[in-house]
PDB file of N, CA and C in Angstrom:
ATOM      1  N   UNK A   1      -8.429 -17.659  -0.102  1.00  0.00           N
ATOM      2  CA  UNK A   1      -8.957 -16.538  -0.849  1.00  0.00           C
ATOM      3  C   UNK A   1      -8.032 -16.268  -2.032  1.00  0.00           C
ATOM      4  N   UNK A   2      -8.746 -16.211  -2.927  1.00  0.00           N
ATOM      5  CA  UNK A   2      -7.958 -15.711  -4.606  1.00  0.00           C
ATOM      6  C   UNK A   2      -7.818 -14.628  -4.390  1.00  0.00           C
ATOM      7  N   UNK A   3      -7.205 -13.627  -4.983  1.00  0.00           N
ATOM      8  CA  UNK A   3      -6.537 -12.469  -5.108  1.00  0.00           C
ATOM      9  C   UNK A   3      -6.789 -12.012  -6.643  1.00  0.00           C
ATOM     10  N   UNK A   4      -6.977 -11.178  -7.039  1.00  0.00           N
ATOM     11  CA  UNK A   4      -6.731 -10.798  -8.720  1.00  0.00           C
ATOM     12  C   UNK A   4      -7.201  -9.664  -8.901  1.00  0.00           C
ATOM     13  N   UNK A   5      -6.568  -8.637  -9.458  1.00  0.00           N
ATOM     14  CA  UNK A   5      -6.891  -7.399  -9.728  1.00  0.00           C
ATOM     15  C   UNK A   5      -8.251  -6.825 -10.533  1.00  0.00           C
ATOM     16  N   UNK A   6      -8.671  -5.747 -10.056  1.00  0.00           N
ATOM     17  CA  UNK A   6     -10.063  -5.446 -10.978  1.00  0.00           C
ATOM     18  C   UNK A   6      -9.755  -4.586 -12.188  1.00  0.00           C
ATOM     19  N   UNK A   7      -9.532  -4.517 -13.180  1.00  0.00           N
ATOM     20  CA  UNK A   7      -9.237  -3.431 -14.215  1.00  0.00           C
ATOM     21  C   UNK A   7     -10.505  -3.062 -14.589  1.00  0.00           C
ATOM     22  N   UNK A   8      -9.904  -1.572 -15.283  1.00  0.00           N
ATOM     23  CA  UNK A   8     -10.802  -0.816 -15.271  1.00  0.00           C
ATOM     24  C   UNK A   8     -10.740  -0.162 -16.640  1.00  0.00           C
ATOM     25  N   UNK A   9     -11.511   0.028 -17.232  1.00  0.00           N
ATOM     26  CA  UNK A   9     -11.507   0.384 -18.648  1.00  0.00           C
ATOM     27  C   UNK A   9     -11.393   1.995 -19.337  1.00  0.00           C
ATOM     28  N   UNK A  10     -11.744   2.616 -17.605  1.00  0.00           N
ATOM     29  CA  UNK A  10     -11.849   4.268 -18.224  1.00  0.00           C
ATOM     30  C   UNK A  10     -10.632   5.008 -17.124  1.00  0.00           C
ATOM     31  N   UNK A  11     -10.463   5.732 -18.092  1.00  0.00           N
ATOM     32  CA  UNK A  11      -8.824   6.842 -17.079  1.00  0.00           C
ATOM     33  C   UNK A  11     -10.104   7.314 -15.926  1.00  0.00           C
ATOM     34  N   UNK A  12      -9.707   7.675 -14.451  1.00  0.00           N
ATOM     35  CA  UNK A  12     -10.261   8.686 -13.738  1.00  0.00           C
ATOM     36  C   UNK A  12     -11.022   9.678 -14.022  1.00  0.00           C
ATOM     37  N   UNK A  13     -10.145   9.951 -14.969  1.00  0.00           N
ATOM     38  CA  UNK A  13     -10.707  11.771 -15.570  1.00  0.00           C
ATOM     39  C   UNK A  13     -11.392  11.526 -16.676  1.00  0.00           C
ATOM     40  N   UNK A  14     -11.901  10.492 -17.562  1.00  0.00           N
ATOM     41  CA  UNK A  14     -12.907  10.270 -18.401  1.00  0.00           C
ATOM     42  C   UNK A  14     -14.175   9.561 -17.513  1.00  0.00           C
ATOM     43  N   UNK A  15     -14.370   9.753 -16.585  1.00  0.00           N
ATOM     44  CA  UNK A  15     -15.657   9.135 -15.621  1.00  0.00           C
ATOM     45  C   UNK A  15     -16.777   9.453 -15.980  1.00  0.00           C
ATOM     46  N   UNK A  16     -16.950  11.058 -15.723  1.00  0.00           N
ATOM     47  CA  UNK A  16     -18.278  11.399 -16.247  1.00  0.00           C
ATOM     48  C   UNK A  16     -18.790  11.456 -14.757  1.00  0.00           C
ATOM     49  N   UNK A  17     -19.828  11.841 -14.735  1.00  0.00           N
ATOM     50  CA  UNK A  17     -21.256  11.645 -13.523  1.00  0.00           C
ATOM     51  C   UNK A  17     -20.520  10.461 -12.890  1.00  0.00           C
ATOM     52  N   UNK A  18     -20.583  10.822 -11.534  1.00  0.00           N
ATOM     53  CA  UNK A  18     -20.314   9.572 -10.646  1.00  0.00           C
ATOM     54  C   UNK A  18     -21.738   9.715  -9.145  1.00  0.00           C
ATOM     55  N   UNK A  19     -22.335   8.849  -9.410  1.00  0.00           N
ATOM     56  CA  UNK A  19     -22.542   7.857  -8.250  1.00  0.00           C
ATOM     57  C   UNK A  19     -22.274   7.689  -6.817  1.00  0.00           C
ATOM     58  N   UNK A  20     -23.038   7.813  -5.698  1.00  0.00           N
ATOM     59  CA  UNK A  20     -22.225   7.362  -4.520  1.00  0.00           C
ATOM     60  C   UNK A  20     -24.039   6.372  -3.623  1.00  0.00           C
ATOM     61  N   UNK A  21     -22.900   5.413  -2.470  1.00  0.00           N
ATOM     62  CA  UNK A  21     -24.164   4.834  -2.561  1.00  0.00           C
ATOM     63  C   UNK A  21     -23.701   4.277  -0.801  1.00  0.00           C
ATOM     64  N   UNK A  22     -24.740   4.875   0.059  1.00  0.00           N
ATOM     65  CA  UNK A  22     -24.285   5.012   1.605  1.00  0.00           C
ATOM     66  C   UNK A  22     -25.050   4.051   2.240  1.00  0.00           C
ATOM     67  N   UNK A  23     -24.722   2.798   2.873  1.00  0.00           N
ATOM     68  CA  UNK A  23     -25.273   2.321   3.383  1.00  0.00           C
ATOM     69  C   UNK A  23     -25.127   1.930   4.734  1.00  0.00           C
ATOM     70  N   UNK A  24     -26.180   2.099   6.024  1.00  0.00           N
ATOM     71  CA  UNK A  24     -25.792   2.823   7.163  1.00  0.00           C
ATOM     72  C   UNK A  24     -26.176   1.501   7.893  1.00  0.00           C
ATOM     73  N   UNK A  25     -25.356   1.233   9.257  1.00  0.00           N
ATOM     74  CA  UNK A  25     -25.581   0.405  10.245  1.00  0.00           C
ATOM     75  C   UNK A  25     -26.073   1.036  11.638  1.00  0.00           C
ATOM     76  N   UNK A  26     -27.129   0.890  11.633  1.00  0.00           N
ATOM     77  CA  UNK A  26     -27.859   1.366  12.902  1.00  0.00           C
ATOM     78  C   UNK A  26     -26.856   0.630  14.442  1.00  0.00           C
ATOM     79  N   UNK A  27     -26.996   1.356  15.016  1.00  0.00           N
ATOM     80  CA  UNK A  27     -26.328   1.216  16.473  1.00  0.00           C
ATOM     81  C   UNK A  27     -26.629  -0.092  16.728  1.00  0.00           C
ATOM     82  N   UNK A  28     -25.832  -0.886  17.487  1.00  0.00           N
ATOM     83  CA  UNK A  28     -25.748  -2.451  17.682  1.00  0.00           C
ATOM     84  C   UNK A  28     -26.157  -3.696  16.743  1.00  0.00           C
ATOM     85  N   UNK A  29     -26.209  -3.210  15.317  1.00  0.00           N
ATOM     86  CA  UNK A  29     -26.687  -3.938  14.475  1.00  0.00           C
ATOM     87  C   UNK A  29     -25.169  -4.022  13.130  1.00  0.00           C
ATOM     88  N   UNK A  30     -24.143  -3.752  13.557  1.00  0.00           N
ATOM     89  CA  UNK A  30     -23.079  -3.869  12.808  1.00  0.00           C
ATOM     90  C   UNK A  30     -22.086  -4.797  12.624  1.00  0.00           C
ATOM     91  N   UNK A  31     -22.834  -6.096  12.360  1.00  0.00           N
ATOM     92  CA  UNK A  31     -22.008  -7.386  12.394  1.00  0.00           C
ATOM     93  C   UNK A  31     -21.869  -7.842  11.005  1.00  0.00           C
ATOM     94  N   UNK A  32     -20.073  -7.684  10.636  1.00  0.00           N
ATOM     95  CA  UNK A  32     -20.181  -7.458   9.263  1.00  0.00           C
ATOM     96  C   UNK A  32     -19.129  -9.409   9.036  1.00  0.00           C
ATOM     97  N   UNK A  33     -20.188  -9.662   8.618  1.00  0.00           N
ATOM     98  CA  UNK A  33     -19.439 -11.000   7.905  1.00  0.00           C
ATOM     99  C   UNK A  33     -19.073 -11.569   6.887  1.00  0.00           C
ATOM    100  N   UNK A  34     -18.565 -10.558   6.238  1.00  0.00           N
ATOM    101  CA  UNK A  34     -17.746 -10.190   4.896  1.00  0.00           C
ATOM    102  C   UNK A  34     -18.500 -10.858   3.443  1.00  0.00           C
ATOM    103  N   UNK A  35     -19.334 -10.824   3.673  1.00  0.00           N
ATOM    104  CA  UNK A  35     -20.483 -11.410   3.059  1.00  0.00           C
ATOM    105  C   UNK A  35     -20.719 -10.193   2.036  1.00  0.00           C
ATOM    106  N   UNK A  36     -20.983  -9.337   2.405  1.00  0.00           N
ATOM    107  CA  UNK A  36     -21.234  -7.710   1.352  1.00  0.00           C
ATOM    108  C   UNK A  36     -19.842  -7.498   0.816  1.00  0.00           C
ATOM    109  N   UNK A  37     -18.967  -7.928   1.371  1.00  0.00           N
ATOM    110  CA  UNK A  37     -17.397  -7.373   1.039  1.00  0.00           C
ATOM    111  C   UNK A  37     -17.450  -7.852  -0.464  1.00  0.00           C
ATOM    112  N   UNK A  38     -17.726  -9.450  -0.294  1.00  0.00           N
ATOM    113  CA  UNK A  38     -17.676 -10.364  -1.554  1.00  0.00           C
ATOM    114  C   UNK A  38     -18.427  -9.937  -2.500  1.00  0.00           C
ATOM    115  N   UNK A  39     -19.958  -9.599  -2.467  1.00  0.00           N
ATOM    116  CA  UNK A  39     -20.716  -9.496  -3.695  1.00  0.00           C
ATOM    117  C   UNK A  39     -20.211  -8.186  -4.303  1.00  0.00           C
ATOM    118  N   UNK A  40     -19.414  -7.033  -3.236  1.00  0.00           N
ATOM    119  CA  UNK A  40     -19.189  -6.012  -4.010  1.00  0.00           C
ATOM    120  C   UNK A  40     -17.766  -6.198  -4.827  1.00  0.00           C
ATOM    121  N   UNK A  41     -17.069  -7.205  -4.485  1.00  0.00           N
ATOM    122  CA  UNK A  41     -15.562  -7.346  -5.293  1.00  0.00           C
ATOM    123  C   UNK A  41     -16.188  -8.159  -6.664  1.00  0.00           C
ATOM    124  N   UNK A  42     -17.448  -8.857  -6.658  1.00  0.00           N
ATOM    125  CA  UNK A  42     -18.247  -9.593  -7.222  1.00  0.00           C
ATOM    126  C   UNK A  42     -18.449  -8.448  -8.478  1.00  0.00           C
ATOM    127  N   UNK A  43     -19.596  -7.425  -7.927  1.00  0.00           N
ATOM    128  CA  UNK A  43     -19.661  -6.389  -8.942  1.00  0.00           C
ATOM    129  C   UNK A  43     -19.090  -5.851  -9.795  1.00  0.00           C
ATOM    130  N   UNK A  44     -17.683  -5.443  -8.699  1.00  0.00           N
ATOM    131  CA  UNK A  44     -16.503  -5.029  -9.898  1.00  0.00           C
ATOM    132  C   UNK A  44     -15.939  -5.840 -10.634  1.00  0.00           C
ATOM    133  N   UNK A  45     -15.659  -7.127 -10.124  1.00  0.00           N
ATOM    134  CA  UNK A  45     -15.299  -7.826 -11.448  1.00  0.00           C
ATOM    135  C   UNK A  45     -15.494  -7.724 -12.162  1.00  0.00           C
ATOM    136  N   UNK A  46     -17.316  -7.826 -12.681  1.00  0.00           N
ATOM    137  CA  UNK A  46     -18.028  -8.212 -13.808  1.00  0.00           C
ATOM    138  C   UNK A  46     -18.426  -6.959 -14.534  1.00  0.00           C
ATOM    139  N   UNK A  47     -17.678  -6.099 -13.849  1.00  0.00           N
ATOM    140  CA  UNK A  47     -17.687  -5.096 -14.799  1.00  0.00           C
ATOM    141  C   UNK A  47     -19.200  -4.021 -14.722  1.00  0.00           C
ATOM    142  N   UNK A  48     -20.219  -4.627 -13.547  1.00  0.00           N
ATOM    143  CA  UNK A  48     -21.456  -3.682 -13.421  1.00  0.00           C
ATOM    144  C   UNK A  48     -21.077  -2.503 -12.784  1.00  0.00           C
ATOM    145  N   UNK A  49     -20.263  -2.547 -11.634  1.00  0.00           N
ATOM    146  CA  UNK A  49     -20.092  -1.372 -11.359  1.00  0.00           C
ATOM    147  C   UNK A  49     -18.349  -1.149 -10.957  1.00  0.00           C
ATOM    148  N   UNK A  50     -17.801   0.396 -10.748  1.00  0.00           N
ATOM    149  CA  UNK A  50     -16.085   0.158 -10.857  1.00  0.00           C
ATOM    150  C   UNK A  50     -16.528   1.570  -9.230  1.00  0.00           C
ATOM    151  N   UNK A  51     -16.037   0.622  -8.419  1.00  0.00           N
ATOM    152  CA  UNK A  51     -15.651   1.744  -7.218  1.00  0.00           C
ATOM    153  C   UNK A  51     -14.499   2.247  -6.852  1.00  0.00           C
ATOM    154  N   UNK A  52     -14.538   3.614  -6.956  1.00  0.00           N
ATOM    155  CA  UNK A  52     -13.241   4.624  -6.883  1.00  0.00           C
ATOM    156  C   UNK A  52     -13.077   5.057  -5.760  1.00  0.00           C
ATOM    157  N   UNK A  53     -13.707   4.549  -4.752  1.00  0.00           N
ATOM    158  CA  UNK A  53     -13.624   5.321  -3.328  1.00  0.00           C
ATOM    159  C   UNK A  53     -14.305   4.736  -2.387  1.00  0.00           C
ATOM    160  N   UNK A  54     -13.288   3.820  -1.573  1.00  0.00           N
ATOM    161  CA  UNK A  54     -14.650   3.409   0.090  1.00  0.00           C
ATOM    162  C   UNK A  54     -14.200   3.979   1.036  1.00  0.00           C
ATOM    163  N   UNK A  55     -15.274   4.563   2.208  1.00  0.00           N
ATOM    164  CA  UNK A  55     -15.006   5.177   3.121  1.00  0.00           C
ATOM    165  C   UNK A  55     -16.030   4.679   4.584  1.00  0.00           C
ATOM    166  N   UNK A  56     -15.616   4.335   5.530  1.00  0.00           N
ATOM    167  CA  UNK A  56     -16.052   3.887   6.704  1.00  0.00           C
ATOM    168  C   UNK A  56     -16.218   4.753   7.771  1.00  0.00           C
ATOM    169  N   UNK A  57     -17.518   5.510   7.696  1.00  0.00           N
ATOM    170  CA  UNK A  57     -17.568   6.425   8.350  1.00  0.00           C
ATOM    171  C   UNK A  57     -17.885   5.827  10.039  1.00  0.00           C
ATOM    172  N   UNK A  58     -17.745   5.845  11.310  1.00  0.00           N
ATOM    173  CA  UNK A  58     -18.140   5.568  12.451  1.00  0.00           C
ATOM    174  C   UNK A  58     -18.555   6.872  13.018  1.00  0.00           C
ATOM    175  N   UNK A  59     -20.076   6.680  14.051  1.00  0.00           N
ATOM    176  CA  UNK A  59     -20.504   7.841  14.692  1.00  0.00           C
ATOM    177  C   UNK A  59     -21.350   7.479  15.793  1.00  0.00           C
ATOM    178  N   UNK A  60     -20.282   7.986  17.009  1.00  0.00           N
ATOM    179  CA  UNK A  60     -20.402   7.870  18.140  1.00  0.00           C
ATOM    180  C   UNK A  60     -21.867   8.592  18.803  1.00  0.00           C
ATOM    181  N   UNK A  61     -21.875   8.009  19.891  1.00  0.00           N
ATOM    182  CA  UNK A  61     -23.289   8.916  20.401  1.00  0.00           C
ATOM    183  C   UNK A  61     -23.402   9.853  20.403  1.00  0.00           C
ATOM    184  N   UNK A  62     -22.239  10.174  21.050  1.00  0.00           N
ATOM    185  CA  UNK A  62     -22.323  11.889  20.785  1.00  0.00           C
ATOM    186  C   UNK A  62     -21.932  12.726  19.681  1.00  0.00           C
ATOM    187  N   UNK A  63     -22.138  11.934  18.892  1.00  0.00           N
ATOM    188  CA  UNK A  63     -21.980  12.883  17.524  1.00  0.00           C
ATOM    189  C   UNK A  63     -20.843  13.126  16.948  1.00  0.00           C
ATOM    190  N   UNK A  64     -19.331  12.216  17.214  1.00  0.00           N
ATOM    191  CA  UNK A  64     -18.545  12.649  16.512  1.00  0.00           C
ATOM    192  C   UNK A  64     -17.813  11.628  15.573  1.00  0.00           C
ATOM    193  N   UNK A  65     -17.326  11.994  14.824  1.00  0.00           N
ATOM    194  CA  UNK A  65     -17.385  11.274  13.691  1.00  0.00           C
ATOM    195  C   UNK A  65     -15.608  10.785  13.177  1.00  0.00           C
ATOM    196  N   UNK A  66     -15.752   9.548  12.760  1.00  0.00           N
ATOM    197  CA  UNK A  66     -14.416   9.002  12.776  1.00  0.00           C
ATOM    198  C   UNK A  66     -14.678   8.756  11.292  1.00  0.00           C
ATOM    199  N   UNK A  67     -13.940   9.356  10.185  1.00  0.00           N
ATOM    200  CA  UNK A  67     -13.859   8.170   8.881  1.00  0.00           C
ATOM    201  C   UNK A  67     -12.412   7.692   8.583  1.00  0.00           C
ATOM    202  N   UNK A  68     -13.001   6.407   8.172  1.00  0.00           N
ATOM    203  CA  UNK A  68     -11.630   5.470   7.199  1.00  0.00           C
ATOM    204  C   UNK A  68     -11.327   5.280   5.972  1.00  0.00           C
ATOM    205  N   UNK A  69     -10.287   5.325   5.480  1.00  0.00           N
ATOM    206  CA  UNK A  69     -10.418   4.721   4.155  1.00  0.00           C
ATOM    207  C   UNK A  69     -10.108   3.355   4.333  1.00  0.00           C
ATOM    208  N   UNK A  70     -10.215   2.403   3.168  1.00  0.00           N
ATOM    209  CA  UNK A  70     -10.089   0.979   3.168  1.00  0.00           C
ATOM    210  C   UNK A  70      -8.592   0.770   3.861  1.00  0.00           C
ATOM    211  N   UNK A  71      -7.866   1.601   3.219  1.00  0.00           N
ATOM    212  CA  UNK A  71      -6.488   1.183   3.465  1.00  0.00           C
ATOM    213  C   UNK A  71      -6.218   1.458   4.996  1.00  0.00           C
ATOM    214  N   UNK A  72      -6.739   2.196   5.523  1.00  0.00           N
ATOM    215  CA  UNK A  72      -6.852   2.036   7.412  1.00  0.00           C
ATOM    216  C   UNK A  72      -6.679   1.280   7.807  1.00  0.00           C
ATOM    217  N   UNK A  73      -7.815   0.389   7.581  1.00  0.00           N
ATOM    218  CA  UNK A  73      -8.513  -1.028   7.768  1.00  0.00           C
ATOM    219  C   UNK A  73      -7.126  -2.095   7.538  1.00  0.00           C
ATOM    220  N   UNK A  74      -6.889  -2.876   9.247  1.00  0.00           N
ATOM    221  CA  UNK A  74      -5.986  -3.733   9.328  1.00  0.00           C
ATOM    222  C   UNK A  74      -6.060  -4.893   8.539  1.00  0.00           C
ATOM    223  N   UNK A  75      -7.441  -5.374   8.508  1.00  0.00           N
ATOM    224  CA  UNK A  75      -7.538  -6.479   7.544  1.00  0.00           C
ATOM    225  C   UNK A  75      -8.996  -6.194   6.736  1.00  0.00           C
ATOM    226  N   UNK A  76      -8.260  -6.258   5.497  1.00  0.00           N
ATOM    227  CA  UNK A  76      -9.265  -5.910   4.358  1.00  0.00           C
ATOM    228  C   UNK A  76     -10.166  -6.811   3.649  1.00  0.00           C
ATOM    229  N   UNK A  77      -9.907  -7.962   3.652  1.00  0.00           N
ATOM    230  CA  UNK A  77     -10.284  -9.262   3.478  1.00  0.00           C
ATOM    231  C   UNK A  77     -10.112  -9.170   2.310  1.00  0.00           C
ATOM    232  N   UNK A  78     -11.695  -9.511   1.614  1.00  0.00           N
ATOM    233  CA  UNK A  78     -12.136  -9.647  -0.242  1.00  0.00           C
ATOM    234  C   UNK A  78     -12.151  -8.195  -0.457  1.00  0.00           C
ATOM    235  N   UNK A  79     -11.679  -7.015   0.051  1.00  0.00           N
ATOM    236  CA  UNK A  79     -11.924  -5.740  -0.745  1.00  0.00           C
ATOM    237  C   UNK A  79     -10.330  -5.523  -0.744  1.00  0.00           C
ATOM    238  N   UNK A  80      -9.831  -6.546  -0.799  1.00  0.00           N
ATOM    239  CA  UNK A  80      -8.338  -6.511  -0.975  1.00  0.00           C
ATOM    240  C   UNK A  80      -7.853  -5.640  -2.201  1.00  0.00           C
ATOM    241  N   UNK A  81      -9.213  -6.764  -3.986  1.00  0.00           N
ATOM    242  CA  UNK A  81      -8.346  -6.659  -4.660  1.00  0.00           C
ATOM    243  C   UNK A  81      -9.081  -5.031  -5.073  1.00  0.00           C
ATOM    244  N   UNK A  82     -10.168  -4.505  -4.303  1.00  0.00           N
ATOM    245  CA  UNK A  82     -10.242  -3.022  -5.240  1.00  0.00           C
ATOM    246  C   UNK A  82      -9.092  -1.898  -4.578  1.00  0.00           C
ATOM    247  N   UNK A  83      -8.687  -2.542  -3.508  1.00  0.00           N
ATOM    248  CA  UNK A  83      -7.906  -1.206  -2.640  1.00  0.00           C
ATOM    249  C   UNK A  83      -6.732  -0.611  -3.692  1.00  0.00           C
ATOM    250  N   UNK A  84      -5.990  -1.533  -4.804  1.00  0.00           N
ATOM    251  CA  UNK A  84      -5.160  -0.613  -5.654  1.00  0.00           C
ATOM    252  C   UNK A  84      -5.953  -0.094  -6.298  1.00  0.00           C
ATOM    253  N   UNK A  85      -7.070   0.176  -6.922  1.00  0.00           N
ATOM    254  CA  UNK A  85      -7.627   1.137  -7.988  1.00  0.00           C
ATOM    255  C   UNK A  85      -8.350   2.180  -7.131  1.00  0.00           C
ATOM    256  N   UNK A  86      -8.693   2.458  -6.228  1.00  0.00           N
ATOM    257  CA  UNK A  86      -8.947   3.542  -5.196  1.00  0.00           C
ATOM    258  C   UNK A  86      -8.565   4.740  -5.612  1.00  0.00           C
ATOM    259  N   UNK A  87      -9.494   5.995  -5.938  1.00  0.00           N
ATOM    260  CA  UNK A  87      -9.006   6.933  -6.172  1.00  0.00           C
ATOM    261  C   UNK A  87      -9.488   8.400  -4.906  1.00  0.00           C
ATOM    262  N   UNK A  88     -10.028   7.821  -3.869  1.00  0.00           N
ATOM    263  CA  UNK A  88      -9.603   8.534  -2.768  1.00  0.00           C
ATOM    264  C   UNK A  88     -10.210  10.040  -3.070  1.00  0.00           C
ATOM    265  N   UNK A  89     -11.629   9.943  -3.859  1.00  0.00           N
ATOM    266  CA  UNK A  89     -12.025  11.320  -4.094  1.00  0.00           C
ATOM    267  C   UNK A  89     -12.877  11.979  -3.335  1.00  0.00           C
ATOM    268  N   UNK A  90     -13.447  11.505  -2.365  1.00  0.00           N
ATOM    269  CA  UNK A  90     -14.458  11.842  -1.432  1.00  0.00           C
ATOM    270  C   UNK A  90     -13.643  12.654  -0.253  1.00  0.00           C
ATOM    271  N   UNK A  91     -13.732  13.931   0.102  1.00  0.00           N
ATOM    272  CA  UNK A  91     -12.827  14.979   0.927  1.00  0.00           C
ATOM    273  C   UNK A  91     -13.854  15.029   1.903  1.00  0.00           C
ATOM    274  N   UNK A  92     -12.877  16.044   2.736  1.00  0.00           N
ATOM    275  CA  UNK A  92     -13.631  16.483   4.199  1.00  0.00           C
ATOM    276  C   UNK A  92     -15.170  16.969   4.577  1.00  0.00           C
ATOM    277  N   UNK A  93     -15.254  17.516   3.231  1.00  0.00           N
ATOM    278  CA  UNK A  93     -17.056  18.294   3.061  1.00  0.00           C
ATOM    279  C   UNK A  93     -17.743  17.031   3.031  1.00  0.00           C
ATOM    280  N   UNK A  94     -17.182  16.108   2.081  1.00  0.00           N
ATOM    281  CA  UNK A  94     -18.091  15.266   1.716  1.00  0.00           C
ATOM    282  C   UNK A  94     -18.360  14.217   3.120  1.00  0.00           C
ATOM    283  N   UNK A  95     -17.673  14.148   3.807  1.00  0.00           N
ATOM    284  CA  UNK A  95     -17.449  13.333   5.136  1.00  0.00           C
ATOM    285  C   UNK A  95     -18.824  14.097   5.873  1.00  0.00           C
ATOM    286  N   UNK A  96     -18.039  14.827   6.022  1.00  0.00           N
ATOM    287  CA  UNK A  96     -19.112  16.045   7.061  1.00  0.00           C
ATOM    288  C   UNK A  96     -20.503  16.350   6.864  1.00  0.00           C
ATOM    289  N   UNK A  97     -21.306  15.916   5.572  1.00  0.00           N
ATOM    290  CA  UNK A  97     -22.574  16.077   4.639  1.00  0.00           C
ATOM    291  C   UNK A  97     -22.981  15.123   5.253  1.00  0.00           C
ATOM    292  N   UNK A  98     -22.207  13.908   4.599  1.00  0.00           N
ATOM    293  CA  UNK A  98     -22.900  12.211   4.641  1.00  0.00           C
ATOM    294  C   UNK A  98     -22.782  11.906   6.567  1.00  0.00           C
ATOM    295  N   UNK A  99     -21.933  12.374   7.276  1.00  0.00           N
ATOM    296  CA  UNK A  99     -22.174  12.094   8.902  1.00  0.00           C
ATOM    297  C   UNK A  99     -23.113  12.893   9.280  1.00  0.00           C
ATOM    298  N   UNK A 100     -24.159  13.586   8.682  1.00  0.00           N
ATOM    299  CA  UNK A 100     -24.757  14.954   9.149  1.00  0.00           C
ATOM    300  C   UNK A 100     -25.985  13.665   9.274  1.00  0.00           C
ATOM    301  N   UNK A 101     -26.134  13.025   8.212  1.00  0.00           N
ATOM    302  CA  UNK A 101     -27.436  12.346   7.397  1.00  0.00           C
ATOM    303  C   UNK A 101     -27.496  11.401   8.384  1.00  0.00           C
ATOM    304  N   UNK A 102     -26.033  10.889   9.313  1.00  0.00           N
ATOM    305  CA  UNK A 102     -26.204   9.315  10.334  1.00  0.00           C
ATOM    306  C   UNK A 102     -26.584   9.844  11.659  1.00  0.00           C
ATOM    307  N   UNK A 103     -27.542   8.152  11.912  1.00  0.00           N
ATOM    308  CA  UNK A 103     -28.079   8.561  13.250  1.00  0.00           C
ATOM    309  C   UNK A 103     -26.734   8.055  14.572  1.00  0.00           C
ATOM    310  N   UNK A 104     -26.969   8.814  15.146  1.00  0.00           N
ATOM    311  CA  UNK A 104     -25.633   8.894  16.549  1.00  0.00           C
ATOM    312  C   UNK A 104     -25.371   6.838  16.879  1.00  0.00           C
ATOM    313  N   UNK A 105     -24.612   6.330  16.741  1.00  0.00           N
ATOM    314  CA  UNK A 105     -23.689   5.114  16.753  1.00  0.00           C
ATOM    315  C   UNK A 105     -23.943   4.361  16.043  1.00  0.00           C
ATOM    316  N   UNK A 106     -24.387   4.735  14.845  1.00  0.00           N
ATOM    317  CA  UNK A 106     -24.393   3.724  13.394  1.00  0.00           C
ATOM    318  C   UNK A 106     -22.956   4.016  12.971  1.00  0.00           C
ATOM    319  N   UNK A 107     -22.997   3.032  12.000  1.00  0.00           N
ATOM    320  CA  UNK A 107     -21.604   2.462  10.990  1.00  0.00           C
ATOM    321  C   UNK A 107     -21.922   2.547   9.584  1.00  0.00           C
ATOM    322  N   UNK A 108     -21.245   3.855   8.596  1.00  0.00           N
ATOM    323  CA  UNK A 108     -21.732   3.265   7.427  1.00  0.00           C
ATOM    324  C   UNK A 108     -20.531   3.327   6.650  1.00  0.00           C
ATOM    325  N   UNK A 109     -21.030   1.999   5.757  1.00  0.00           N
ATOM    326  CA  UNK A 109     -19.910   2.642   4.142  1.00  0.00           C
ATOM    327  C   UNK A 109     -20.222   3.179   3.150  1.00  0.00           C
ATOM    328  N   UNK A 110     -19.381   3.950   2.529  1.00  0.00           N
ATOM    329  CA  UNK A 110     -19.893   4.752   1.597  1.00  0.00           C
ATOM    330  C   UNK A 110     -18.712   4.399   0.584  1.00  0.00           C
TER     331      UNK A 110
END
């Protein structure tokens, strides 16, 4: 695996409107073979899209809710090279909204 940083062309604080985009793993259907990891380090490369924030929400049957950030995550694989530009803006409300929306032992990232 290559390694190489994603740069980014705008400061944080010149962003503007941001975007978020949740995509959920239904209960026993969460077999992740880093296959999505790639097309999204893919994206940022090329400059279509620049992600400032991943978060791995898990939710147990009974409803309670674990999130991660990338940097949790023991092995990060291909989302290696966005983990330095991470700006870690998504807080506790926002956790608590987007786990409201998952059904009890899905997996999503956001």
């Amino acid at each position: 695996m290559t390694s190489t940083a994603v740069e980014t062309s705008k400061p944080l604080d010149e962003l503007g409107p941001v975007d978020y985009l949740i995509i959920e793993f239904p209960a026993g259907q969460s077999n992740f073979t880093g296959e999505m990891a790639k097309e999204l380090v893919s994206l940022a490369e090329a400059g279509t899209i620049r992600v400032i924030d991943i978060l791995i929400l898990v939710k147990d049957a009974d409803g309670s809710v674990e999130a991660m950030e990338l940097s949790d995550l023991e092995d990060m694989g291909e989302l290696q090279v966005l983990e330095a530009e991470l700006a870690e803006l998504l807080a506790e409300d926002d956790v608590l909204h987007l786990a409201a929306a998952m059904d009890p032992g899905s997996i999503a990232g956001v």
